[in-house]
C-alpha atoms as a PDB file:
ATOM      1  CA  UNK A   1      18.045 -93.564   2.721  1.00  0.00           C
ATOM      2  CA  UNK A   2      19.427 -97.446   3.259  1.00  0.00           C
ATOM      3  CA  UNK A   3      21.223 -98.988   0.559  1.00  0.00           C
ATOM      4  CA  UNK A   4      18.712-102.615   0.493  1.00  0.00           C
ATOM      5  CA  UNK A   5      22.194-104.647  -0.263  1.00  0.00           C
ATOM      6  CA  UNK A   6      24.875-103.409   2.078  1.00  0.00           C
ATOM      7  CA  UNK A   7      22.485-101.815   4.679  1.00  0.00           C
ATOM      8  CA  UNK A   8      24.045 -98.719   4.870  1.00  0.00           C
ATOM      9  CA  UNK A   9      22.264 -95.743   5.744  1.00  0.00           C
ATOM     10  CA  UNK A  10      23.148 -92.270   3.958  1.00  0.00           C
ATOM     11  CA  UNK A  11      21.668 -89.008   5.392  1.00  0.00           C
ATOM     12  CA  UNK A  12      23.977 -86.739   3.084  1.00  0.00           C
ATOM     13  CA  UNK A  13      25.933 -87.315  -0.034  1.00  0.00           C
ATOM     14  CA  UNK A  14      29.278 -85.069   0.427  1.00  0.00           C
ATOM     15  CA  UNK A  15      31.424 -84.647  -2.695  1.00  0.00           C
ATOM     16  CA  UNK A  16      34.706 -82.401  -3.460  1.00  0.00           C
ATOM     17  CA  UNK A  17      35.321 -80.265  -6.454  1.00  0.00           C
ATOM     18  CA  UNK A  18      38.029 -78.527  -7.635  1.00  0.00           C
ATOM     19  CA  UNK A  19      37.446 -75.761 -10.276  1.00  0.00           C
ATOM     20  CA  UNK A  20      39.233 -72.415 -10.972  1.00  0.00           C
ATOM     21  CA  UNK A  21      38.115 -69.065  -9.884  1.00  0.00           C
ATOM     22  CA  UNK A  22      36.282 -67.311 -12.512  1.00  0.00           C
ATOM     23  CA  UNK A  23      35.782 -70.647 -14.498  1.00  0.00           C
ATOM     24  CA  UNK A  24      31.888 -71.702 -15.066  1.00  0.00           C
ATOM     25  CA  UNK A  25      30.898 -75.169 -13.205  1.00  0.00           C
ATOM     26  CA  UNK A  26      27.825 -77.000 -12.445  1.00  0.00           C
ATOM     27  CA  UNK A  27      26.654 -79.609 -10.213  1.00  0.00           C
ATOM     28  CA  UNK A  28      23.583 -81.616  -9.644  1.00  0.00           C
ATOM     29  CA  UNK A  29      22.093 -85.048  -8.078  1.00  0.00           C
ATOM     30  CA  UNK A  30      20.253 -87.851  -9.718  1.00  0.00           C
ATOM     31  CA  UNK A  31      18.812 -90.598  -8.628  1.00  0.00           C
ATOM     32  CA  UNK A  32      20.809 -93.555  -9.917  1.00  0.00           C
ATOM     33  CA  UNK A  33      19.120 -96.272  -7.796  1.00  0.00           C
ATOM     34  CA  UNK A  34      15.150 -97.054  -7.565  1.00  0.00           C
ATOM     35  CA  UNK A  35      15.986 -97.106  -3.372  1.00  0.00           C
ATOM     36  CA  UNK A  36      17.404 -93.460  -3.537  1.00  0.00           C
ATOM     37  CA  UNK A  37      14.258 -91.929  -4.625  1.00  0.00           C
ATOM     38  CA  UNK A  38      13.029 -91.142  -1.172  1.00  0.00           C
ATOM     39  CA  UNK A  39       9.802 -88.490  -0.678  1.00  0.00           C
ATOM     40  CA  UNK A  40       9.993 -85.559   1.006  1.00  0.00           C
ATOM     41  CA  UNK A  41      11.846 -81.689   1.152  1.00  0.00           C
ATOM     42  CA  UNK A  42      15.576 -82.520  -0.002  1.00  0.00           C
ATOM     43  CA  UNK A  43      18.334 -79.497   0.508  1.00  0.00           C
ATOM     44  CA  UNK A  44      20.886 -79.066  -1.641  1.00  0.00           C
ATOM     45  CA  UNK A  45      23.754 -76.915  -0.586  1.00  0.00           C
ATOM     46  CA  UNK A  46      27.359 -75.958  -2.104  1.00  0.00           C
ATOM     47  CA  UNK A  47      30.222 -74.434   0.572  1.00  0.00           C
ATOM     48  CA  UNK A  48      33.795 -73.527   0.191  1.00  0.00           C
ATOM     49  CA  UNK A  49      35.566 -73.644   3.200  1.00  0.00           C
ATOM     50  CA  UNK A  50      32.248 -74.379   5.842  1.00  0.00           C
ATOM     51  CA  UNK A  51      31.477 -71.313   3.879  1.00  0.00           C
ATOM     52  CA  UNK A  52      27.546 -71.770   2.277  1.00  0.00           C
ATOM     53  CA  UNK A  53      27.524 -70.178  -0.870  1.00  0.00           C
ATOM     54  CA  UNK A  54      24.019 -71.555  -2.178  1.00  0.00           C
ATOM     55  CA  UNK A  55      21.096 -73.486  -0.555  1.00  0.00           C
ATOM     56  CA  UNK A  56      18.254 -75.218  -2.837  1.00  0.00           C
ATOM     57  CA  UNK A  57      15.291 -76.448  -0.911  1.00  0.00           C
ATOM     58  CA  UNK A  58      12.955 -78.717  -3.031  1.00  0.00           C
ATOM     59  CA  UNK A  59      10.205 -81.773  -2.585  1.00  0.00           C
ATOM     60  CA  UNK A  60      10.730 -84.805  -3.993  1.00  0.00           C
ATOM     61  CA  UNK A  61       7.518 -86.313  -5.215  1.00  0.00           C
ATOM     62  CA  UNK A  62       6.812 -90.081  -5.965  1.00  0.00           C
END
């Protein structure tokens, strides 16, 4: 996706978390911009340590 004002171009959004083990957490994406909403099959993963620990493959319909 390209961000219309600065131009730049995003093929992943990384983010880190810290949390506890044994404590309950959550994560998720939204779309918070109109030019983020892109069509297609999105993947959303989670790792610790290069490690995958869950993979979510879903379509994004417009």
């Amino acid at each position: 996706m390209v961000n219309p004002e600065s131009k730049s171009a995003f093929a992943e959004v990384t983010e880190r978390k810290v949390g506890a083990i044994g404590e309950t957490n959550f994560d998720y994406y939204r779309f918070e911009y109109t030019w983020e909403a892109q069509p297609g099959e999105w993947l959303f993963e989670v790792r610790q340590n290069n490690r995958l620990l869950l993979q979510k493959r879903f379509d994004v319909q417009l």
